[in-house]
N, C-alpha and C. Protein backbone atom coordinates (compact mmCIF):
# COMPACT_ATOMS: atom_id res chain seq x y z
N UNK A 1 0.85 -1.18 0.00
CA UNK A 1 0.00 0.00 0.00
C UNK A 1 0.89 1.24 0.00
N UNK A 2 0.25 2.37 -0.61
CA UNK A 2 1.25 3.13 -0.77
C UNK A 2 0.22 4.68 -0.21
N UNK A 3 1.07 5.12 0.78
CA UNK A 3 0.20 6.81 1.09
C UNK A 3 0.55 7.75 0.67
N UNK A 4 -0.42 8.59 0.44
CA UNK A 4 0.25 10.13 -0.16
C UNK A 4 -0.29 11.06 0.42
N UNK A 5 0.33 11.92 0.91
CA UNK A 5 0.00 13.09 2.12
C UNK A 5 0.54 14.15 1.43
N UNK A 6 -0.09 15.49 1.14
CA UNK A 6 -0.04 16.83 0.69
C UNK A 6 -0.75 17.69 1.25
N UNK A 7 0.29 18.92 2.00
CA UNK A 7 -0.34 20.23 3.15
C UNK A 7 -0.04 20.93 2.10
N UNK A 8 -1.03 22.16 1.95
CA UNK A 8 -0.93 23.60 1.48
C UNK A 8 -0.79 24.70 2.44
N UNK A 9 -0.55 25.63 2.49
CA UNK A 9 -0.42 26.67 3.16
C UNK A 9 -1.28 27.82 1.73
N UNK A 10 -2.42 28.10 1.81
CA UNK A 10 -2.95 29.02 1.28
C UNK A 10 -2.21 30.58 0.87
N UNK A 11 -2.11 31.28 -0.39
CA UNK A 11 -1.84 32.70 -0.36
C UNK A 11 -2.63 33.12 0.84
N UNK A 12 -1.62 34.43 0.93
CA UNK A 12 -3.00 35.47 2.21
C UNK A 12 -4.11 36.12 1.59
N UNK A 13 -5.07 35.95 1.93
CA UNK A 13 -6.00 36.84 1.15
C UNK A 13 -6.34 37.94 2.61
N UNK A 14 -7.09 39.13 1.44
CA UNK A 14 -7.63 40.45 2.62
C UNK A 14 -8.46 39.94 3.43
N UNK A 15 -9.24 38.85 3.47
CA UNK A 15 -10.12 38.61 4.58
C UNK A 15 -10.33 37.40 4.50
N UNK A 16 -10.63 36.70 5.89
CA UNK A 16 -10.46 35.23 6.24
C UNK A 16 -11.56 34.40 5.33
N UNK A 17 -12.53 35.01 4.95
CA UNK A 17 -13.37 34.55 4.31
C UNK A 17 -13.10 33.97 2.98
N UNK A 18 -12.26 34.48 2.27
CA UNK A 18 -11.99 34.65 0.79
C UNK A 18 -10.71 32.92 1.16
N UNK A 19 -9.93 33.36 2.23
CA UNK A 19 -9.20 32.11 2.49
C UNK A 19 -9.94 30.54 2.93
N UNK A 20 -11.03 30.40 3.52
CA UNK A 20 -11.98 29.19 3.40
C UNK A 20 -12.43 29.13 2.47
N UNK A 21 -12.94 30.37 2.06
CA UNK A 21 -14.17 29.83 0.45
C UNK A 21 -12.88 28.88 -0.41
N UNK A 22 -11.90 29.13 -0.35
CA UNK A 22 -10.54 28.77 -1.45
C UNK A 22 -10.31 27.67 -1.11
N UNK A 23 -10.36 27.61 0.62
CA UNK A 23 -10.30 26.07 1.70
C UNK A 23 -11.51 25.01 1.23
N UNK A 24 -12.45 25.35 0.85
CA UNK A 24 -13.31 24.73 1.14
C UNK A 24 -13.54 24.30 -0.49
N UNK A 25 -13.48 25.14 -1.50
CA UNK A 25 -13.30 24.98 -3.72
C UNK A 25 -12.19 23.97 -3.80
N UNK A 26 -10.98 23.63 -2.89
CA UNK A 26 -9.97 22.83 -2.96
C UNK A 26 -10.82 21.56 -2.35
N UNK A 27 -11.18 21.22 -0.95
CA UNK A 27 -11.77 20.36 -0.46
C UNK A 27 -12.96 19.65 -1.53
N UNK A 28 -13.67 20.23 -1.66
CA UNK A 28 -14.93 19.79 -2.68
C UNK A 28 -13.92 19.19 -4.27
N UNK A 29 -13.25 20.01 -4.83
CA UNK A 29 -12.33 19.51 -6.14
C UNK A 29 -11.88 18.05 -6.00
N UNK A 30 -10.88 18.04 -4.88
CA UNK A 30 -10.58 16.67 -4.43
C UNK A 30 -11.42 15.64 -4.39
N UNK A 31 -12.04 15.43 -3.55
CA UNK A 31 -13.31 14.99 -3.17
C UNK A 31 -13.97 13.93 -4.36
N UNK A 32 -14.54 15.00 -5.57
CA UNK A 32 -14.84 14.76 -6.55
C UNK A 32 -13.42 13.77 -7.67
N UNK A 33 -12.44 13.77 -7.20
CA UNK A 33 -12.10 12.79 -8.10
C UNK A 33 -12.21 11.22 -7.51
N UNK A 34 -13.09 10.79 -6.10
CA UNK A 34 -13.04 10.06 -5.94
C UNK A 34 -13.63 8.97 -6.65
N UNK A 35 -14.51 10.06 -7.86
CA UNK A 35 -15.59 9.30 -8.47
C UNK A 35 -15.07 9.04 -10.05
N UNK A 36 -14.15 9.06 -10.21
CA UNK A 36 -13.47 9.32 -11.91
C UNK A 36 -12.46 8.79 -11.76
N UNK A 37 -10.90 8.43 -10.95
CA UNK A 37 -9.99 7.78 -10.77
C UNK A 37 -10.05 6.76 -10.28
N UNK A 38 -10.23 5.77 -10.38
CA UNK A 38 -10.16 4.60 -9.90
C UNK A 38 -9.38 3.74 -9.02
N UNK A 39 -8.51 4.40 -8.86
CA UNK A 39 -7.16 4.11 -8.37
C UNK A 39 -7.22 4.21 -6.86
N UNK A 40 -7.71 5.36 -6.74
CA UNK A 40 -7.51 5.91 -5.24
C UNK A 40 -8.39 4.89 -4.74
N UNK A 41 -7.63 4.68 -3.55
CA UNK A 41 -8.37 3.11 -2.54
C UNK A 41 -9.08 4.29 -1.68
N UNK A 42 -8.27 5.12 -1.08
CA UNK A 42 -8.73 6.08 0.06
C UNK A 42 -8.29 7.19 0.06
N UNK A 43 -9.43 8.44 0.39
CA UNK A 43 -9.15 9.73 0.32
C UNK A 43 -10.07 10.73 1.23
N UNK A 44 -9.14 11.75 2.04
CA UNK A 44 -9.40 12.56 2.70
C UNK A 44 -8.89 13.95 2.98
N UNK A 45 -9.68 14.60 2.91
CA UNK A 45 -9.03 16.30 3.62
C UNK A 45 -9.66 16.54 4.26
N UNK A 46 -8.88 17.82 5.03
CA UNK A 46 -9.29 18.11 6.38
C UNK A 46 -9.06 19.59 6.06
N UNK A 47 -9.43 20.53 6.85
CA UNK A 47 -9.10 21.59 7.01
C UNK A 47 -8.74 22.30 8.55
N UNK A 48 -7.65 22.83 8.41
CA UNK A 48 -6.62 22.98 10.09
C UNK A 48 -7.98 24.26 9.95
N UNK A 49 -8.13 23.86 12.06
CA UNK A 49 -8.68 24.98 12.16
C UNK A 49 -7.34 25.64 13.53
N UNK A 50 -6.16 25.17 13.58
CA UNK A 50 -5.20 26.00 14.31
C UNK A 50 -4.59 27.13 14.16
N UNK A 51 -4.44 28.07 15.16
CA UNK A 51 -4.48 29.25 14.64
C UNK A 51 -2.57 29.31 14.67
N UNK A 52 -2.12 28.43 14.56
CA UNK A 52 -0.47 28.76 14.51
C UNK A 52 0.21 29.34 13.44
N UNK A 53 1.30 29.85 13.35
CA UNK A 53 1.65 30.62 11.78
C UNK A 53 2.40 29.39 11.50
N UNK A 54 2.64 28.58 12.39
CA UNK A 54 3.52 27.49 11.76
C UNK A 54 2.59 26.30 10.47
N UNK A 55 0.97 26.19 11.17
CA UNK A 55 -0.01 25.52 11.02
C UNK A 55 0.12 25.64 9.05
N UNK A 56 -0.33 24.86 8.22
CA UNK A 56 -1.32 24.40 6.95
C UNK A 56 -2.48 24.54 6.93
N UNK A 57 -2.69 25.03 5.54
CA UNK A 57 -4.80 25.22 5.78
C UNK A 57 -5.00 23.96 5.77
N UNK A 58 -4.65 23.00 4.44
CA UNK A 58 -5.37 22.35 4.11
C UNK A 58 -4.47 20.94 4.16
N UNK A 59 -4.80 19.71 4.06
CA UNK A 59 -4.18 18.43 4.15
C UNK A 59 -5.40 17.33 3.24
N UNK A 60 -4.04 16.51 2.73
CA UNK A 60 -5.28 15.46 1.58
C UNK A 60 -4.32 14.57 2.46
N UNK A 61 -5.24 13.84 2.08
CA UNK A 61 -4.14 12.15 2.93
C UNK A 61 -4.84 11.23 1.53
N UNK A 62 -4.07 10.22 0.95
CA UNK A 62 -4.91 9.71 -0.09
C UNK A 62 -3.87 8.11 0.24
N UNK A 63 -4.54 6.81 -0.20
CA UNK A 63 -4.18 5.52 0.02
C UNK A 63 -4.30 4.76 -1.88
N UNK A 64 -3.60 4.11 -1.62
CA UNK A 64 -3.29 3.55 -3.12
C UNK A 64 -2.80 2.04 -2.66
N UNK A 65 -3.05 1.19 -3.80
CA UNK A 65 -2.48 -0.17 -3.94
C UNK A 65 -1.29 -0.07 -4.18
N UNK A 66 -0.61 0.56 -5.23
CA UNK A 66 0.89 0.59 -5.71
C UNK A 66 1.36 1.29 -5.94
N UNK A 67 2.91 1.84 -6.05
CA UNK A 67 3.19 3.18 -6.67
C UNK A 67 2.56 3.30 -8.07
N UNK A 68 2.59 2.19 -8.69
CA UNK A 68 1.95 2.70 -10.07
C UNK A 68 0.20 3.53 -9.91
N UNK A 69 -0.24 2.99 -9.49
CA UNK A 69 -1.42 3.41 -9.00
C UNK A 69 -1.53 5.36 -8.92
N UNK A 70 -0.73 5.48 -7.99
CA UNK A 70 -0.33 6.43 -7.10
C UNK A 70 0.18 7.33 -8.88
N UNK A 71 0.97 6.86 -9.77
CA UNK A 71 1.91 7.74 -10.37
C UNK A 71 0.36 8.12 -12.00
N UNK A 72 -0.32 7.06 -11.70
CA UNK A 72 -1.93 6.93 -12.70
C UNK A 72 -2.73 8.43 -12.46
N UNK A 73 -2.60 8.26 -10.81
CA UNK A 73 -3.19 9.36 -10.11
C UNK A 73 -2.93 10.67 -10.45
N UNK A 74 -1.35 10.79 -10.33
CA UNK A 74 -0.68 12.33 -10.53
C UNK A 74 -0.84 12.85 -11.81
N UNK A 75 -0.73 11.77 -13.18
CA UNK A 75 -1.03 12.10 -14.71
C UNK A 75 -2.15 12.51 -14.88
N UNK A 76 -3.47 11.72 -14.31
CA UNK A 76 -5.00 11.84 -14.20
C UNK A 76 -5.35 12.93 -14.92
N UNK A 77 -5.69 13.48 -16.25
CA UNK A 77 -6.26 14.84 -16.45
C UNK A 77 -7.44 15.15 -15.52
N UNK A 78 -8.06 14.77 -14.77
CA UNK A 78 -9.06 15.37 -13.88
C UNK A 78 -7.79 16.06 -12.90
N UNK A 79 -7.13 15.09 -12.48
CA UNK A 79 -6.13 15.11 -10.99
C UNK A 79 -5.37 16.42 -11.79
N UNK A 80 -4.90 16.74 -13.10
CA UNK A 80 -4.27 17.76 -13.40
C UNK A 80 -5.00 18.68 -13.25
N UNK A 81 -6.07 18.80 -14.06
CA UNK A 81 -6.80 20.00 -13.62
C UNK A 81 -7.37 21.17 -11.84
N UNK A 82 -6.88 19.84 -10.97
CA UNK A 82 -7.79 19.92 -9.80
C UNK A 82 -5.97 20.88 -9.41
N UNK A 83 -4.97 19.95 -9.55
CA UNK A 83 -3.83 20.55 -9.13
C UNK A 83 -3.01 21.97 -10.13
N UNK A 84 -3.56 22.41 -11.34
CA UNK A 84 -3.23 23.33 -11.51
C UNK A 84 -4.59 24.32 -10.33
N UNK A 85 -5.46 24.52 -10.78
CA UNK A 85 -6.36 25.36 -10.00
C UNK A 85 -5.44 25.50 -8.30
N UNK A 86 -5.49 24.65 -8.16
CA UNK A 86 -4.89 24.54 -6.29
C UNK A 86 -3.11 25.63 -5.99
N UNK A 87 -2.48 25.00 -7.70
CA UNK A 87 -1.24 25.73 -7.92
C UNK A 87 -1.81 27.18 -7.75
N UNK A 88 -2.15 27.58 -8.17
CA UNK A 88 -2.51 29.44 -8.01
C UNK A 88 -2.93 29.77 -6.99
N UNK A 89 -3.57 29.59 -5.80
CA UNK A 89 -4.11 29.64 -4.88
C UNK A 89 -2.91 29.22 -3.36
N UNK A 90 -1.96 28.32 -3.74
CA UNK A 90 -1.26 28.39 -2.48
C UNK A 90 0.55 28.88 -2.68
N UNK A 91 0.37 29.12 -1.36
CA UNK A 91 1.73 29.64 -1.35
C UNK A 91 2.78 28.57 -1.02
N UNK A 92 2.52 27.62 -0.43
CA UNK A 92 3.51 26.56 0.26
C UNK A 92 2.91 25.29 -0.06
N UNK A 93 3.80 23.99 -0.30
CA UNK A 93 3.19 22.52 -0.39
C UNK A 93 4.15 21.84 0.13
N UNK A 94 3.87 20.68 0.85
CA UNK A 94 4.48 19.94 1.22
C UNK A 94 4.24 18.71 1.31
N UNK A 95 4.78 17.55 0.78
CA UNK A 95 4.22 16.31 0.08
C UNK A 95 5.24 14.89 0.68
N UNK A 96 4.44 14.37 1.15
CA UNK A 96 5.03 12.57 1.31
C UNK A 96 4.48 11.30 0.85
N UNK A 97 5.10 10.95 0.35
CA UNK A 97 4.64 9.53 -0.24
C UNK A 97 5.54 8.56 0.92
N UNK A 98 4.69 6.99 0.79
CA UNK A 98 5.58 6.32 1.84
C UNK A 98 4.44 5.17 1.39
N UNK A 99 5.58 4.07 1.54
CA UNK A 99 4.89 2.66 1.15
C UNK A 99 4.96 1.80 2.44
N UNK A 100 3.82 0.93 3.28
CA UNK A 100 3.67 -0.18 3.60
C UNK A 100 3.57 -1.44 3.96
C-alpha cells in the first residue's frame, strides 16, 4: 500500500473569508475525483482549524495499492486539472509519499 500526504499553506487573502471559500473549492475539487480515478483506494481532507503561523490550511491524505497506482493518479487529467487550480491559490506545499 502506498500513502500520499499533501499540506498547502494558502496565499493570504484580505479577509479570512476569501481564504476558506478557497479552503473549502480545494476540499470539494478533491473529493470529486473520488468518483473518476479509480485508483484511489482512500481519500481525505481536512481543514486545520489551528491558529499557529507554523499551522497548513489544508491536508489530503490519499491511500493507493501501488506506486503505479499512485503515479496513474498524478497524470489523471481530472487530478491535473484539480492541481493546476490549487497551484494558483497556495503559497507553500508539502508532500510525502511512503509505502507499507
Amino acid at each position: 500500500m502506498v500513502k500520499h500526504i499533501v499540506m498547502w499553506k494558502l496565499k493570504t487573502h484580505a479577509d479570512l473569508t476569501s481564504k476558506i471559500a478557497a479552503a473549502l473549492e480545494i476540499k470539494k475539487s478533491l473529493e470529486r475525483l473520488t468518483s473518476t480515478i479509480i485508483e484511489i483506494r482512500e481519500l481525505e481532507v481536512g481543514m486545520n482549524f489551528s491558529n499557529s503561523e507554523k499551522a497548513y490550511d489544508i491536508i489530503l491524505y490519499t491511500e493507493f495499492d501501488s506506486k503505479n497506482d499512485l503515479e496513474h493518479y498524478a497524470k489523471h487529467p481530472e487530478h491535473v486539472k484539480v492541481k493546476n487550480f490549487i497551484d494558483g491559490i497556495v503559497e507553500d506545499r508539502v508532500v510525502v509519499d511512503y509505502e507499507i
